[in-house]
PDB file of N, CA and C in Angstrom:
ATOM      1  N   UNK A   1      74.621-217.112-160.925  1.00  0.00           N
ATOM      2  CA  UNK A   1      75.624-216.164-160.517  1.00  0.00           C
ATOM      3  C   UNK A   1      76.026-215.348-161.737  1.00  0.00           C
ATOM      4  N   UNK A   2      75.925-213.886-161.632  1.00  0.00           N
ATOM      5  CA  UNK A   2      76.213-213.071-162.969  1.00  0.00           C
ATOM      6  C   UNK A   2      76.435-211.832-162.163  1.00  0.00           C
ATOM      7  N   UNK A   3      76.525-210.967-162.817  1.00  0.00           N
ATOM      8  CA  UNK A   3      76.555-209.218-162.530  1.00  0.00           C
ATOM      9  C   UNK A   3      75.271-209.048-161.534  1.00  0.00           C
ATOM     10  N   UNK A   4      74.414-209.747-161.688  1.00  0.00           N
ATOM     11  CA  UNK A   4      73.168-209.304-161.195  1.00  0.00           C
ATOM     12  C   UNK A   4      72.720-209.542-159.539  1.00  0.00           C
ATOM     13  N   UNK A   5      74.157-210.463-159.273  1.00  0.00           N
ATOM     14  CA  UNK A   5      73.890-211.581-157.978  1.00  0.00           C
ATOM     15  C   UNK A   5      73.635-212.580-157.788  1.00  0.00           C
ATOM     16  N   UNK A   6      73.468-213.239-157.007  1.00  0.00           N
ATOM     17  CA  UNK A   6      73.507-214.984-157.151  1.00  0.00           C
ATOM     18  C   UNK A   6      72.000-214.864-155.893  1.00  0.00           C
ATOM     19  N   UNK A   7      71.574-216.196-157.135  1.00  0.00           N
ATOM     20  CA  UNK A   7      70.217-217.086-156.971  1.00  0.00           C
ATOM     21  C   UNK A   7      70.208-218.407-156.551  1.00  0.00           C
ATOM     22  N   UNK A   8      69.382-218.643-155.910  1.00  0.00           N
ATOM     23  CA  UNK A   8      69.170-220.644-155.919  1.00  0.00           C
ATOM     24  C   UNK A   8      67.803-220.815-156.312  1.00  0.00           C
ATOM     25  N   UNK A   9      67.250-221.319-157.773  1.00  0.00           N
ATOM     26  CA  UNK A   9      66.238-220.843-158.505  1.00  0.00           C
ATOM     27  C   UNK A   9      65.685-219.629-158.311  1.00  0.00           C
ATOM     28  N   UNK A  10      64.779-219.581-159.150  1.00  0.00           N
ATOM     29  CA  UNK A  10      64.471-218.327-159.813  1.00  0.00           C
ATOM     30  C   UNK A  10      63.663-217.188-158.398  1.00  0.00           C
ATOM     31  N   UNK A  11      63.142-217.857-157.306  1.00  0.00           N
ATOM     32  CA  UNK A  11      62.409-217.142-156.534  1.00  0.00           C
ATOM     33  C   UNK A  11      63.215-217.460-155.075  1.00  0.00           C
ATOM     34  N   UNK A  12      65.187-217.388-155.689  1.00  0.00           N
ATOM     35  CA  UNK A  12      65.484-217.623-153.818  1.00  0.00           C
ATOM     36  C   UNK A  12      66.892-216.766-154.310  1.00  0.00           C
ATOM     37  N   UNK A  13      66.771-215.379-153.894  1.00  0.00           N
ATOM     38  CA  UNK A  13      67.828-214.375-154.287  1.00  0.00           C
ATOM     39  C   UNK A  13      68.716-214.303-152.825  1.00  0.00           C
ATOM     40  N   UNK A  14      70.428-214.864-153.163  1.00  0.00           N
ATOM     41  CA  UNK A  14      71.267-215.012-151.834  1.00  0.00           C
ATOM     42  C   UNK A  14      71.561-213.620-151.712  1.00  0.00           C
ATOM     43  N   UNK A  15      72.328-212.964-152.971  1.00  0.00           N
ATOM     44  CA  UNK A  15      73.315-211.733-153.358  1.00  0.00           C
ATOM     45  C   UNK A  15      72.656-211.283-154.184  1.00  0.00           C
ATOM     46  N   UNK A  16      71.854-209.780-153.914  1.00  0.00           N
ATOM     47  CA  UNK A  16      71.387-208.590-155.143  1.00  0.00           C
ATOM     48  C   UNK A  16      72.651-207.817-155.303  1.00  0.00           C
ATOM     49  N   UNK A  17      72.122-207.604-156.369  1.00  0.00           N
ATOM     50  CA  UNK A  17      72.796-206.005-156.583  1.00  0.00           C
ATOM     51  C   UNK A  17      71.886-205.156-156.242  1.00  0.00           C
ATOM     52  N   UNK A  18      72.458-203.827-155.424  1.00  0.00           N
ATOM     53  CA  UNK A  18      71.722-202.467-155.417  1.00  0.00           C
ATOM     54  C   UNK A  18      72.533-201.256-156.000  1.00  0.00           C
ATOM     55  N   UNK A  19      71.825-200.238-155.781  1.00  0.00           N
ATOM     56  CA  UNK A  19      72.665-198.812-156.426  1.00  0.00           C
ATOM     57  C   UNK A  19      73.558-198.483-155.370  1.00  0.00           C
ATOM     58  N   UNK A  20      73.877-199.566-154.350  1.00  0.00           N
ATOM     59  CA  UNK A  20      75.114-199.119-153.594  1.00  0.00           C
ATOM     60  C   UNK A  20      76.181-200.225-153.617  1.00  0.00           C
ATOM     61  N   UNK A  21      75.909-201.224-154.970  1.00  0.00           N
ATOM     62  CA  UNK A  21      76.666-202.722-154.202  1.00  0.00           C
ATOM     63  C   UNK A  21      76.082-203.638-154.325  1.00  0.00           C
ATOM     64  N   UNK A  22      76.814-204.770-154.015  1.00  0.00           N
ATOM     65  CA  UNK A  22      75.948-206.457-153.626  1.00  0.00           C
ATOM     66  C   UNK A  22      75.914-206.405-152.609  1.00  0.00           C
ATOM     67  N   UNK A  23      74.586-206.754-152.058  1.00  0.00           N
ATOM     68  CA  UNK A  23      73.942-207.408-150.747  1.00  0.00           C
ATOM     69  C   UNK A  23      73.905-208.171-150.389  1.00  0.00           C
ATOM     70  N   UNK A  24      74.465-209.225-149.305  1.00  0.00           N
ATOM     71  CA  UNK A  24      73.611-211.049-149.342  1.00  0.00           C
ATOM     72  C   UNK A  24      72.352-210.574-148.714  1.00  0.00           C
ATOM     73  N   UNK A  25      71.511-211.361-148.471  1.00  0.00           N
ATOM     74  CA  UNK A  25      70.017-211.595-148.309  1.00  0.00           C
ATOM     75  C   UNK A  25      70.684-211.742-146.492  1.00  0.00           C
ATOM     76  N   UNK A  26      69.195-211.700-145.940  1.00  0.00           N
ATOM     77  CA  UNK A  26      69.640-211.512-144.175  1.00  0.00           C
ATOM     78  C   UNK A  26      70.366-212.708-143.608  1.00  0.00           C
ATOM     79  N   UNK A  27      70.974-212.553-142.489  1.00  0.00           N
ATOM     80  CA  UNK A  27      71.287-213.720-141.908  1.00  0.00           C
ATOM     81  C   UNK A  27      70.181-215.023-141.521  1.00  0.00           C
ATOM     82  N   UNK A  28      68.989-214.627-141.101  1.00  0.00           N
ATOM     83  CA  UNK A  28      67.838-214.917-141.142  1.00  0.00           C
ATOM     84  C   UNK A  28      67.361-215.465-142.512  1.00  0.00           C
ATOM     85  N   UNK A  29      67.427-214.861-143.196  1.00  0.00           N
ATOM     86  CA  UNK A  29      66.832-215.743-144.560  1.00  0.00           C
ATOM     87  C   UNK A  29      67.634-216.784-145.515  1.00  0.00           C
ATOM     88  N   UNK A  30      69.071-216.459-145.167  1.00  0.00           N
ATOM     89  CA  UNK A  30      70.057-217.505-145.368  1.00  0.00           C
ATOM     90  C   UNK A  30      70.267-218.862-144.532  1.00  0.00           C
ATOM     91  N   UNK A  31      69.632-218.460-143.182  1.00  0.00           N
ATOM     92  CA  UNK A  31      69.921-219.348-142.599  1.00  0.00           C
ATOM     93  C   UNK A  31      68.258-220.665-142.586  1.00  0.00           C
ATOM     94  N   UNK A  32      67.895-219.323-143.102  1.00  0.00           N
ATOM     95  CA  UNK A  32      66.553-220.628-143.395  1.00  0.00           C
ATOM     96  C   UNK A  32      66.613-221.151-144.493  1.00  0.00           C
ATOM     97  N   UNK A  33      67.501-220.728-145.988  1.00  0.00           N
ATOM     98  CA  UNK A  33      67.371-221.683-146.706  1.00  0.00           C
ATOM     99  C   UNK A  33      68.672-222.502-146.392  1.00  0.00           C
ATOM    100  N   UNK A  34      69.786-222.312-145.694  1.00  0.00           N
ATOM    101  CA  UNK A  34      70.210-223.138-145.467  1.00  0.00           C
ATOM    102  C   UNK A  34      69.789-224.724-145.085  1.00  0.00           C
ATOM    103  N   UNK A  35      68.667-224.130-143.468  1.00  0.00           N
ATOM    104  CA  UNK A  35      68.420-225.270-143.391  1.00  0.00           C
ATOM    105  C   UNK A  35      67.396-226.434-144.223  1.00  0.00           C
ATOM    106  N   UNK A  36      66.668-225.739-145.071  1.00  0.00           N
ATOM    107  CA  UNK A  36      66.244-226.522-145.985  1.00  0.00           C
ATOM    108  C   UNK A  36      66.660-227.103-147.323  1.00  0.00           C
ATOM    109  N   UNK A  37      67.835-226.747-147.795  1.00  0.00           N
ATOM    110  CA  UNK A  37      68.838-227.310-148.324  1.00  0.00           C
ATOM    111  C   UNK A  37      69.872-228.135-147.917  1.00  0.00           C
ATOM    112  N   UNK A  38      70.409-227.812-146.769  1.00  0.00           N
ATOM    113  CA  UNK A  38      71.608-228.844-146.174  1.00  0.00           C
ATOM    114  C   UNK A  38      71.074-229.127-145.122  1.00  0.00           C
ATOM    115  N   UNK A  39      70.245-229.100-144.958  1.00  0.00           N
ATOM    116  CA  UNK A  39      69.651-229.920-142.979  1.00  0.00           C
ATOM    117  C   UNK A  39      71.064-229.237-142.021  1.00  0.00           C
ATOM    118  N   UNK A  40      71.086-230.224-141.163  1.00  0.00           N
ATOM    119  CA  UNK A  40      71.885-229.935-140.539  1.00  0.00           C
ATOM    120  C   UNK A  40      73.731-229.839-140.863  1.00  0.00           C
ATOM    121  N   UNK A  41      74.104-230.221-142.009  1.00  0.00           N
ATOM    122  CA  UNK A  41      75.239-230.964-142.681  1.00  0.00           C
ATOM    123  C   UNK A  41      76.219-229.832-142.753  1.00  0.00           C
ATOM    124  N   UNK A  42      75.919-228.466-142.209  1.00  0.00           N
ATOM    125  CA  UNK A  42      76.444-227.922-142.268  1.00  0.00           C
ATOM    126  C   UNK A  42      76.938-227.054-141.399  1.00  0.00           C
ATOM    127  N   UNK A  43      77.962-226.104-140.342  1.00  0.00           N
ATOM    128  CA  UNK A  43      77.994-225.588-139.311  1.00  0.00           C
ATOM    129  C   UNK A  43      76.977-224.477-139.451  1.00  0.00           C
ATOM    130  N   UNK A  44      76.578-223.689-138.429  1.00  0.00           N
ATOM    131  CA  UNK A  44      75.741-222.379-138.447  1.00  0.00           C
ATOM    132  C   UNK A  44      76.965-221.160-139.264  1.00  0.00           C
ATOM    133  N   UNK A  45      75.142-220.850-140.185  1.00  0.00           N
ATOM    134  CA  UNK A  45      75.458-219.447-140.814  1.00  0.00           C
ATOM    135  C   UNK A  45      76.761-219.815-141.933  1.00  0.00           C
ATOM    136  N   UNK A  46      77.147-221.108-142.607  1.00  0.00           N
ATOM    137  CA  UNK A  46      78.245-221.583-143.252  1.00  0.00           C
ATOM    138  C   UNK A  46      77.657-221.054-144.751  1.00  0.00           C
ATOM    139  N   UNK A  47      76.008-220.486-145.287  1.00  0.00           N
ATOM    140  CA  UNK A  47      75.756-220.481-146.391  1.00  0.00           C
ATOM    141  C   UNK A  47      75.888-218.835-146.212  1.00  0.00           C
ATOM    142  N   UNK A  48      75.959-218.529-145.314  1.00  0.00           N
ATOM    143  CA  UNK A  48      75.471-216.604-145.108  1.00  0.00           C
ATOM    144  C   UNK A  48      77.139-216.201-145.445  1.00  0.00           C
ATOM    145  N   UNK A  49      78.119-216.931-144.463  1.00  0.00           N
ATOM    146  CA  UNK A  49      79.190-216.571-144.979  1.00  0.00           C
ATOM    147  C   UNK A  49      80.018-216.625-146.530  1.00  0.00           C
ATOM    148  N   UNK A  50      79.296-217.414-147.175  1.00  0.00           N
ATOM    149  CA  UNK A  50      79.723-217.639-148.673  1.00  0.00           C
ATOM    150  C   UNK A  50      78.958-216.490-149.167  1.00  0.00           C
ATOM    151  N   UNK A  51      77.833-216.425-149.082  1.00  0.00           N
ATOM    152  CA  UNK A  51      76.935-215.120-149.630  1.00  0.00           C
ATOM    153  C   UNK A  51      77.915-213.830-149.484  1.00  0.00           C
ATOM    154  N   UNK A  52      78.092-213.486-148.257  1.00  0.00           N
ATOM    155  CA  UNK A  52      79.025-212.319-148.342  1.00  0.00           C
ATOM    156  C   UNK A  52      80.183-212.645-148.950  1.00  0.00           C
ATOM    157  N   UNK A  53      81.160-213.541-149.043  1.00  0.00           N
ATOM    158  CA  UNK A  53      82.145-213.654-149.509  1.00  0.00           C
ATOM    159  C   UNK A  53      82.199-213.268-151.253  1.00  0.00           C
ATOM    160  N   UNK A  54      80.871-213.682-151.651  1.00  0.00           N
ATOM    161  CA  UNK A  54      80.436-213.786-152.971  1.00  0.00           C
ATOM    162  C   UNK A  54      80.263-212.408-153.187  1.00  0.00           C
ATOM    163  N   UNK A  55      79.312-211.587-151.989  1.00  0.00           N
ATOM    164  CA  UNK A  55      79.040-210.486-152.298  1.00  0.00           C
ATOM    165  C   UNK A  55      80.408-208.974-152.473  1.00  0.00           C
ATOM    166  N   UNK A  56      81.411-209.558-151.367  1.00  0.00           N
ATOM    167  CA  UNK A  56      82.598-208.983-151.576  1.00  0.00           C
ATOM    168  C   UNK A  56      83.262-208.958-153.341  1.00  0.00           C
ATOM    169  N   UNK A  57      83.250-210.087-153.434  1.00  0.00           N
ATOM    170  CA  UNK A  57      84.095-210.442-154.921  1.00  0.00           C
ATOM    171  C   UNK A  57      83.672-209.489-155.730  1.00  0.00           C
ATOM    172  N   UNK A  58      81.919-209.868-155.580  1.00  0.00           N
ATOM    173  CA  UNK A  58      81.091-208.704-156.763  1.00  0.00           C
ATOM    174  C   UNK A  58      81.160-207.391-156.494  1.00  0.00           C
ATOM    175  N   UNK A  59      81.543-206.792-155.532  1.00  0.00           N
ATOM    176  CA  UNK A  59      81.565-205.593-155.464  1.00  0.00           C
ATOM    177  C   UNK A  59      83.279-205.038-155.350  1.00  0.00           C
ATOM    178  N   UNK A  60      83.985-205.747-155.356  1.00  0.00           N
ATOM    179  CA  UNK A  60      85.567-206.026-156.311  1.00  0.00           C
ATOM    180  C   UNK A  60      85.732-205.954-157.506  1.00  0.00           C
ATOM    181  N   UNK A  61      84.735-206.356-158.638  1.00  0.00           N
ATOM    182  CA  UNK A  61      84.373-206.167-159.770  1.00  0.00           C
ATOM    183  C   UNK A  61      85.230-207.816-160.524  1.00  0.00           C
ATOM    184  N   UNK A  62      85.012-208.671-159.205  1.00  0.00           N
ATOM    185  CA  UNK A  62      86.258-210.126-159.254  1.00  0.00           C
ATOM    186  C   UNK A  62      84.795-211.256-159.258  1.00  0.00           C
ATOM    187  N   UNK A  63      84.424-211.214-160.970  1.00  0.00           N
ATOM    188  CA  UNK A  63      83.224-212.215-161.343  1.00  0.00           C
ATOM    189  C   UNK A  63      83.904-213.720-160.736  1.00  0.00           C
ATOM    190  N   UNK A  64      84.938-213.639-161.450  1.00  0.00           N
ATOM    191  CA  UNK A  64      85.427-215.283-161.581  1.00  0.00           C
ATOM    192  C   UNK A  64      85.027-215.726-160.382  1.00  0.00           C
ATOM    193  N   UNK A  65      85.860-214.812-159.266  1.00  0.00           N
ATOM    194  CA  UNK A  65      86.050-215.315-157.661  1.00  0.00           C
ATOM    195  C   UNK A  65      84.404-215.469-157.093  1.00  0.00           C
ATOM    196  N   UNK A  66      83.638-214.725-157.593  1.00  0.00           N
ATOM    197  CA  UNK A  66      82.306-214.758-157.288  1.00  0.00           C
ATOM    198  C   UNK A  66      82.187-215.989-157.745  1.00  0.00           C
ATOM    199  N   UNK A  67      82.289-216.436-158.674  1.00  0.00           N
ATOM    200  CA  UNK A  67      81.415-217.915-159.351  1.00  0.00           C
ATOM    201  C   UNK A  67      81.962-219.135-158.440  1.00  0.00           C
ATOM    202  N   UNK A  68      83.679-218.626-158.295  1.00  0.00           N
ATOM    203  CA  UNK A  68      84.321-219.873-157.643  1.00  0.00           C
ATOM    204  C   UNK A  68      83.801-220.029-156.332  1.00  0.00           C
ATOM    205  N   UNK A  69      83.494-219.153-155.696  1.00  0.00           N
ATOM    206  CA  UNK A  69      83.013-219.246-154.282  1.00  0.00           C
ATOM    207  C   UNK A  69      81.550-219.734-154.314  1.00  0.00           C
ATOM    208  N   UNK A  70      80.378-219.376-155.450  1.00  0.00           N
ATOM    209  CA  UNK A  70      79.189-220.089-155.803  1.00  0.00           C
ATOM    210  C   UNK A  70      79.504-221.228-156.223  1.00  0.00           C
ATOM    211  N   UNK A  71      80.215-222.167-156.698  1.00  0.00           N
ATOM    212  CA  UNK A  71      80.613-223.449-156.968  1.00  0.00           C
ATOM    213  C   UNK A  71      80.493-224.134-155.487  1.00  0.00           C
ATOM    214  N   UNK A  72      81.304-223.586-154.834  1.00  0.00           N
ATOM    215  CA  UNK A  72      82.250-223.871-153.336  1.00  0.00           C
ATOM    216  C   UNK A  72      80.937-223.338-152.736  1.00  0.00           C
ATOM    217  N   UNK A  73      80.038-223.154-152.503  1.00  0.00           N
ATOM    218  CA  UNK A  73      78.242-223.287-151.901  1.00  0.00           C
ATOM    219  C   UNK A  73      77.644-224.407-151.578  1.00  0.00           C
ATOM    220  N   UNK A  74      78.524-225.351-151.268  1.00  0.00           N
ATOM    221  CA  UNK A  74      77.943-226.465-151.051  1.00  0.00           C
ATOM    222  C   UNK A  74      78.928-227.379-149.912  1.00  0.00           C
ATOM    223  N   UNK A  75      77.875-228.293-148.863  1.00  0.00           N
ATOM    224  CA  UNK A  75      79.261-228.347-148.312  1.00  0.00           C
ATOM    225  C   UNK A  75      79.737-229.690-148.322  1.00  0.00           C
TER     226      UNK A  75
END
């Protein structure tokens, strides 16, 4: 998690940055690494909503709140 957007290793991008903003990654592609990270342990779409939440902060220019909510990525 940095200026740049938040990752889960190096080849699983949640939140880009673009030249308009932070993005989360689709509902669809969140929800598939969801389920291969938390199985079922978690309600639907519970990792997509942190992504945006994250992605809000960053485009607030509110790092901290971004990181705290990437901490809080887990359930």
């Amino acid at each position: 998690m940095d200026h740049g957007g938040a990752m889960l290793g190096p080849d699983c991008v949640l939140v880009q940055r673009t030249a308009h903003g932070y993005r989360c990654a689709t509902r669809s592609e969140v929800a598939t690494v969801q389920e291969i990270v938390f199985g079922n342990d978690c309600r639907p779409n519970w990792l997509f909503d942190q992504c945006c939440r994250i992605a809000e902060a960053l485009n607030d220019n509110q790092v901290a709140l971004a990181q705290i909510y990437g901490v809080h990525a887990a359930p």
